[in-house]
C-alpha atoms as a PDB file:
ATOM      1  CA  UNK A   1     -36.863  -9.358  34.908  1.00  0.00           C
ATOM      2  CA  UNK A   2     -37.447  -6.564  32.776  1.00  0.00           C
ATOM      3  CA  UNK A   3     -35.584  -4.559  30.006  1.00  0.00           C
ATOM      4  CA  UNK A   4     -36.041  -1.233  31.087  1.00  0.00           C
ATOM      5  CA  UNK A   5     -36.610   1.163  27.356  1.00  0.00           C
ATOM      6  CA  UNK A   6     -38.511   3.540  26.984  1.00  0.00           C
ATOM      7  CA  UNK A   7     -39.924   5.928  23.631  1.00  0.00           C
ATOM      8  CA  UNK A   8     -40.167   9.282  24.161  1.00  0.00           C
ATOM      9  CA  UNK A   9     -42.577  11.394  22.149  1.00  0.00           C
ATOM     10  CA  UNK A  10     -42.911  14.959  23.106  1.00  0.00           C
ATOM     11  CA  UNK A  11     -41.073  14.635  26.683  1.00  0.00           C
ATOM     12  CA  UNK A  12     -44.401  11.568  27.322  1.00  0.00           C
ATOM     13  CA  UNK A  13     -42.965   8.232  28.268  1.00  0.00           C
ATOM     14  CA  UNK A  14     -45.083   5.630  25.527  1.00  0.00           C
ATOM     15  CA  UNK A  15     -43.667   2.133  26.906  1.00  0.00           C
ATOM     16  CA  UNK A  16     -41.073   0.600  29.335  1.00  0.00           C
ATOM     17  CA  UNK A  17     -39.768  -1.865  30.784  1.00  0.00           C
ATOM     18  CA  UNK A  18     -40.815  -5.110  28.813  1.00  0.00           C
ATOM     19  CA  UNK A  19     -39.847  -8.797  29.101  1.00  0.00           C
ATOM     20  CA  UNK A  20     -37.368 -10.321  26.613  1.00  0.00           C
ATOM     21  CA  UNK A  21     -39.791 -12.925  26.334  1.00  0.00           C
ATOM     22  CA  UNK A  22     -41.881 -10.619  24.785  1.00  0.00           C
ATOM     23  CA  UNK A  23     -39.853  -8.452  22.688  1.00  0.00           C
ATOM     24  CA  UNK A  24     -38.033 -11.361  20.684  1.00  0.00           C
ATOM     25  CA  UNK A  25     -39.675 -14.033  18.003  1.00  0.00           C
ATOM     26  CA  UNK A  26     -39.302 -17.126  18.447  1.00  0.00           C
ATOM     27  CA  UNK A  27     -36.872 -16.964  15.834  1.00  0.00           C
ATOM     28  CA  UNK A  28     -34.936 -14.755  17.165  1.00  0.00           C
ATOM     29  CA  UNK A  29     -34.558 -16.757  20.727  1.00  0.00           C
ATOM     30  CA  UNK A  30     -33.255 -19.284  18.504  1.00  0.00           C
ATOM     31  CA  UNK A  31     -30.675 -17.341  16.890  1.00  0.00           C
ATOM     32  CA  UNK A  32     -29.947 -16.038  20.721  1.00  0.00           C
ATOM     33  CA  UNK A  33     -29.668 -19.612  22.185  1.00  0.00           C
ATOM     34  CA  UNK A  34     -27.405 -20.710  18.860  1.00  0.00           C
ATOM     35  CA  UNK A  35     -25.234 -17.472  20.017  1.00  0.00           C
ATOM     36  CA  UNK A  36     -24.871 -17.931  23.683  1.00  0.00           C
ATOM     37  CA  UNK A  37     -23.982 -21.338  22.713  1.00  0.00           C
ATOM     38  CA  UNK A  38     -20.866 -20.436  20.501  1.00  0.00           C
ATOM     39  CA  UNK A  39     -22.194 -21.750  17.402  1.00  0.00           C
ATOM     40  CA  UNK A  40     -21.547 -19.400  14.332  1.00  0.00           C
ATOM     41  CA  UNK A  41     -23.692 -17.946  11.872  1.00  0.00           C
ATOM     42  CA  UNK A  42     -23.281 -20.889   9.301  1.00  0.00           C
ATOM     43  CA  UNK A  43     -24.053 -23.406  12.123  1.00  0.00           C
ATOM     44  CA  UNK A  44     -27.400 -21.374  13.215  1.00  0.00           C
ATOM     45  CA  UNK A  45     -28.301 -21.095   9.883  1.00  0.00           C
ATOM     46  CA  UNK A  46     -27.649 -25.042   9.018  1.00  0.00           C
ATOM     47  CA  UNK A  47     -29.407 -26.051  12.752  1.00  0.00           C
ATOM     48  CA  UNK A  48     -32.338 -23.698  11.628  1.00  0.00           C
ATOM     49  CA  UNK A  49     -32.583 -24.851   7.885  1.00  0.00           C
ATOM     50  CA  UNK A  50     -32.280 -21.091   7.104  1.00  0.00           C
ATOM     51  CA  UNK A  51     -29.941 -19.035   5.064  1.00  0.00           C
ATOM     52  CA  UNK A  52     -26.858 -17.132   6.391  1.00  0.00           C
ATOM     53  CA  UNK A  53     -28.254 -13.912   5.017  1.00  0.00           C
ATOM     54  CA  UNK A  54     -31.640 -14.313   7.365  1.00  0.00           C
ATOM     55  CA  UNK A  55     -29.407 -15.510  10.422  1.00  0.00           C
ATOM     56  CA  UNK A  56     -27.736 -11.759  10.364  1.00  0.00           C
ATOM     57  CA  UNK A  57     -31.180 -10.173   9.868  1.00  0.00           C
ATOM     58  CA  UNK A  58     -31.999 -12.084  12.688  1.00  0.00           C
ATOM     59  CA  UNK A  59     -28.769 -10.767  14.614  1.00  0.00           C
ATOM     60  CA  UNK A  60     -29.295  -7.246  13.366  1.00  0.00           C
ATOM     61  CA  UNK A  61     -33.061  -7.611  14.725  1.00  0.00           C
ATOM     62  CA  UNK A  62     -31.887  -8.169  18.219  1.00  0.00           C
ATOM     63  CA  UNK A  63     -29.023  -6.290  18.379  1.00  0.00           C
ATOM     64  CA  UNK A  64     -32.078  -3.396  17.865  1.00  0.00           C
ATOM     65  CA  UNK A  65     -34.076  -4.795  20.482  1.00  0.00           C
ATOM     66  CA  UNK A  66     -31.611  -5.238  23.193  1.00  0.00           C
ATOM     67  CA  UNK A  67     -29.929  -2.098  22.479  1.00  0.00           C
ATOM     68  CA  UNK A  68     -26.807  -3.874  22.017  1.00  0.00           C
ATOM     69  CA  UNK A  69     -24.084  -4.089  19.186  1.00  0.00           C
ATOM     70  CA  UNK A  70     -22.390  -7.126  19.402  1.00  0.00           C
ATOM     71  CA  UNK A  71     -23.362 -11.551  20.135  1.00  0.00           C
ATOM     72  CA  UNK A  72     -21.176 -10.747  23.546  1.00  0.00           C
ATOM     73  CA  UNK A  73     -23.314  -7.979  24.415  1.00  0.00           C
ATOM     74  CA  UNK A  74     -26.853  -9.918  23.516  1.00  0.00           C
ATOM     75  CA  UNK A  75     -25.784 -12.689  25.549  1.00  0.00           C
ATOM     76  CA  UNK A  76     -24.920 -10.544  28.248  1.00  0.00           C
ATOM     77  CA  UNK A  77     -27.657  -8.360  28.504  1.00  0.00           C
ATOM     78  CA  UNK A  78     -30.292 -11.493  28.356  1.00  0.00           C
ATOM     79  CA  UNK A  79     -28.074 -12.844  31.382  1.00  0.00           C
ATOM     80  CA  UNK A  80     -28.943 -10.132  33.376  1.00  0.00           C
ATOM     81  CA  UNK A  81     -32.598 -10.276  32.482  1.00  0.00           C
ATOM     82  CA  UNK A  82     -33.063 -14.088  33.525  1.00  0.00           C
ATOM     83  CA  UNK A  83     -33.600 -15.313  29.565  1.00  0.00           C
ATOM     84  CA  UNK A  84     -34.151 -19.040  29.875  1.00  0.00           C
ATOM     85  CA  UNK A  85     -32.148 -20.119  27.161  1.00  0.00           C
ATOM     86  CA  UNK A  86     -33.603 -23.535  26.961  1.00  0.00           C
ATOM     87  CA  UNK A  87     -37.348 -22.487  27.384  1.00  0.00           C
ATOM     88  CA  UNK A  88     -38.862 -21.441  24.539  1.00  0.00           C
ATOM     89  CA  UNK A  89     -42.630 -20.821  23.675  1.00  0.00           C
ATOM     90  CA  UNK A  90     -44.735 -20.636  20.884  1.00  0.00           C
END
């Protein structure tokens, strides 16, 4: 499954459609797994042995990528793409 985005520059399509896979750290599938599984920012950040402040720049990060603005709308979006919450790589 693919995310379908695309940059325009000068009416000339640069890139589309890539894999969440490969458009989120592994960080960042983390924070998305610690979402979809109702745990809150403090919790992530406590699992992760991070601080609160990097969880949300982590947040903002894939809000950006998935073209979304809310957790709801992450987890949904990376639903409908097949993300395999459970399988992460290095």
């Amino acid at each position: 499954m693919l995310i379908r985005t695309a940059i325009i520059e000068d009416n000339e399509i640069i890139s589309e459609g890539r894999p969440i896979d490969s458009m989120l750290t592994r960080r960042e599938k983390e924070i998305l797994n610690g979402i979809a599984a109702g745990k809150t920012n403090e919790d992530i950040a406590e699992m992760l042995s991070i601080s609160r402040h990097t969880v949300r720049t982590h947040i903002k990060n894939i809000y950006e990528k998935l073209h979304v603005h809310s957790k709801v709308a992450a987890v949904i979006k990376a639903n409908e793409e097949g993300f395999n919450y459970n399988r992460l790589t290095r």
